[in-house]
C-alpha atoms as a PDB file:
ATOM      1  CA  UNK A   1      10.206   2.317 -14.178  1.00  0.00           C
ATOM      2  CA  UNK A   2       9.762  -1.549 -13.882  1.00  0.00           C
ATOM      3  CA  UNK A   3       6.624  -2.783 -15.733  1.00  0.00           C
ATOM      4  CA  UNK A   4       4.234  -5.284 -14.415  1.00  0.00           C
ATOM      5  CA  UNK A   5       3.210  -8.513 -15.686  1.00  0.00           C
ATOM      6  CA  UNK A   6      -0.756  -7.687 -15.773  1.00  0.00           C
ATOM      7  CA  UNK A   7      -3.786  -9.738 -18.081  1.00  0.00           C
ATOM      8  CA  UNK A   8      -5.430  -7.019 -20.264  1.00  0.00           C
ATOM      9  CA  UNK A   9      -8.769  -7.327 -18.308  1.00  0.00           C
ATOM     10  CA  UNK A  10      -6.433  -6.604 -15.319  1.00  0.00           C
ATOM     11  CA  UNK A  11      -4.925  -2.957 -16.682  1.00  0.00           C
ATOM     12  CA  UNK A  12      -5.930   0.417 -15.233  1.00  0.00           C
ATOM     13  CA  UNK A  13      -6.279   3.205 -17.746  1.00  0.00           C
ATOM     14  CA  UNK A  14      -4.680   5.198 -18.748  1.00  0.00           C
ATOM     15  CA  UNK A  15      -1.218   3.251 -18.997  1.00  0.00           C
ATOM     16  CA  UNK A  16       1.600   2.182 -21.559  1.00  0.00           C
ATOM     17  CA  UNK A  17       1.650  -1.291 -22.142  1.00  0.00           C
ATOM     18  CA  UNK A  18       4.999  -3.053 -23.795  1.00  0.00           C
ATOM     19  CA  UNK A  19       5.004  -5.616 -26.473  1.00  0.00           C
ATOM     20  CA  UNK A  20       6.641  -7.091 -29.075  1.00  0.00           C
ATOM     21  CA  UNK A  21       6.114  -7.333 -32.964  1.00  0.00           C
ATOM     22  CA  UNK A  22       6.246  -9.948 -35.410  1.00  0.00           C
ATOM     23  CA  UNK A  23       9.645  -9.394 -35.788  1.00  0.00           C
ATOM     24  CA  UNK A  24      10.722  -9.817 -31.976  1.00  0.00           C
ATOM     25  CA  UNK A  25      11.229  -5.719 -31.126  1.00  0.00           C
ATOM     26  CA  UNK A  26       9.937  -4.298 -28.347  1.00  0.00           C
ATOM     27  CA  UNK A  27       7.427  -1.411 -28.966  1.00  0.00           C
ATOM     28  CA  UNK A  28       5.275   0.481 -26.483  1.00  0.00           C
ATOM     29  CA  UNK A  29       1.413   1.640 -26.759  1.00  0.00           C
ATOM     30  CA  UNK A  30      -0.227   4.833 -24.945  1.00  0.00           C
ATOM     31  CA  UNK A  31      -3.755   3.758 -23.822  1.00  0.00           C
ATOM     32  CA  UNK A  32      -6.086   6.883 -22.827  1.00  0.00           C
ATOM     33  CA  UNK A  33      -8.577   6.561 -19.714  1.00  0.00           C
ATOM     34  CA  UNK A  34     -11.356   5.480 -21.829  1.00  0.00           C
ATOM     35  CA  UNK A  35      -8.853   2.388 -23.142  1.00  0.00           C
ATOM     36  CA  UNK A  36      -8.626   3.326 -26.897  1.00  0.00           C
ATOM     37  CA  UNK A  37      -5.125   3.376 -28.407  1.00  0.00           C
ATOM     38  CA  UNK A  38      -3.968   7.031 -28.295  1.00  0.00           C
ATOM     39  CA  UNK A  39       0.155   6.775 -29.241  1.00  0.00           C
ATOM     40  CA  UNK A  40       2.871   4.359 -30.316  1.00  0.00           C
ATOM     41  CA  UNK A  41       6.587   4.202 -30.123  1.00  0.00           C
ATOM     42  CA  UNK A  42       7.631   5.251 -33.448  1.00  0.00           C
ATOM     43  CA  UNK A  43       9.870   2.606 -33.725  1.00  0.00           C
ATOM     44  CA  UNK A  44      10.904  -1.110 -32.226  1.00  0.00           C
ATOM     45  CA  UNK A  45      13.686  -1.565 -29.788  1.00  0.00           C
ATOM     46  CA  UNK A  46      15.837  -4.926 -29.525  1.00  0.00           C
ATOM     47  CA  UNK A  47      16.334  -4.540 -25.912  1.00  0.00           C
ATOM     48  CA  UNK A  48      13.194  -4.510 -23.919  1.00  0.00           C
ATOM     49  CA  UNK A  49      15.053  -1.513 -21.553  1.00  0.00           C
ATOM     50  CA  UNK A  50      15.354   0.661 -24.702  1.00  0.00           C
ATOM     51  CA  UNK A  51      11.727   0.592 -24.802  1.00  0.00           C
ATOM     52  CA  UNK A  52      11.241   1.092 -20.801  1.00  0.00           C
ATOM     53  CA  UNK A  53      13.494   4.512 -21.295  1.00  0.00           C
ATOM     54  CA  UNK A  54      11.889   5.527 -24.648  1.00  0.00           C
ATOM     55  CA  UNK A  55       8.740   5.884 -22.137  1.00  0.00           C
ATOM     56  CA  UNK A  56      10.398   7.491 -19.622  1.00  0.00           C
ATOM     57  CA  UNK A  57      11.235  10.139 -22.020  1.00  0.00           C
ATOM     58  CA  UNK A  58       7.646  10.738 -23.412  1.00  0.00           C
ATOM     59  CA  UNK A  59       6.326  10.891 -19.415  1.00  0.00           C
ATOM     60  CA  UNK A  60       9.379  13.301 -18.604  1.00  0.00           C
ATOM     61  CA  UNK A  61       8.173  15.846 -22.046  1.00  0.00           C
ATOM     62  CA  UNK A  62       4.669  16.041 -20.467  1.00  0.00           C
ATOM     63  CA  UNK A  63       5.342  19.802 -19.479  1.00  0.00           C
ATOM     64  CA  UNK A  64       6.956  20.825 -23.633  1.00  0.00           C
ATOM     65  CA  UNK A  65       5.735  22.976 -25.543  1.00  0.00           C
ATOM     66  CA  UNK A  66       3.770  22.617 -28.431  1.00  0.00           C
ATOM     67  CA  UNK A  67       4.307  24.942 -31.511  1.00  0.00           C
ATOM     68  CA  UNK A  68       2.999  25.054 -35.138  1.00  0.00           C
ATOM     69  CA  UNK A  69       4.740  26.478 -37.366  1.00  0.00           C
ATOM     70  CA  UNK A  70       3.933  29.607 -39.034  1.00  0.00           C
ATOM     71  CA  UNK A  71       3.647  28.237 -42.682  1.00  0.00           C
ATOM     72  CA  UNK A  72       1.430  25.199 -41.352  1.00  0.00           C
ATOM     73  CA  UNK A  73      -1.286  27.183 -39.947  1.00  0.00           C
END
C-alpha cells in the first residue's frame, strides 16, 4: 500500500491518513465516510513503513470476530 501525498480538502472518505507527532513517530488515523476521526494507531512508529504495515494489518482483520467476554456483559 503506497500512500498519496493529498491536501486535506483533497481526501475521499473514508481513508487512513499518516502523520507524525510532536515527537517525530509516525502514527496513522481512521477517518469514517462522514470525515470524523473514528480510530488511531495505538502507538507511534519510527519508520514511516511500520506504520504503512500496521494498516495493512487492521484492513486485512476486517472479516475477525468480535467477542465479549462473559464476565463483561
Amino acid at each position: 500500500m503506497a500512500g498519496q501525498s493529498v491536501s486535506r480538502e483533497s481526501m475521499v472518505y473514508p481513508c487512513y491518513v499518516q502523520t507524525k507527532d510532536k515527537g517525530g513517530e509516525w502514527y496513522w488515523v481512521y477517518y469514517a465516510r462522514n470525515g470524523e476521526a473514528i480510530a488511531r494507531s495505538s502507538e507511534g512508529y519510527e519508520n514511516k513503513s511500520d506504520c504503512t504495515d500496521s494498516i495493512t494489518l487492521v484492513q486485512k482483520s476486517a472479516d475477525a470476530k468480535v467477542y465479549i467476554p462473559a464476565d463483561d456483559s
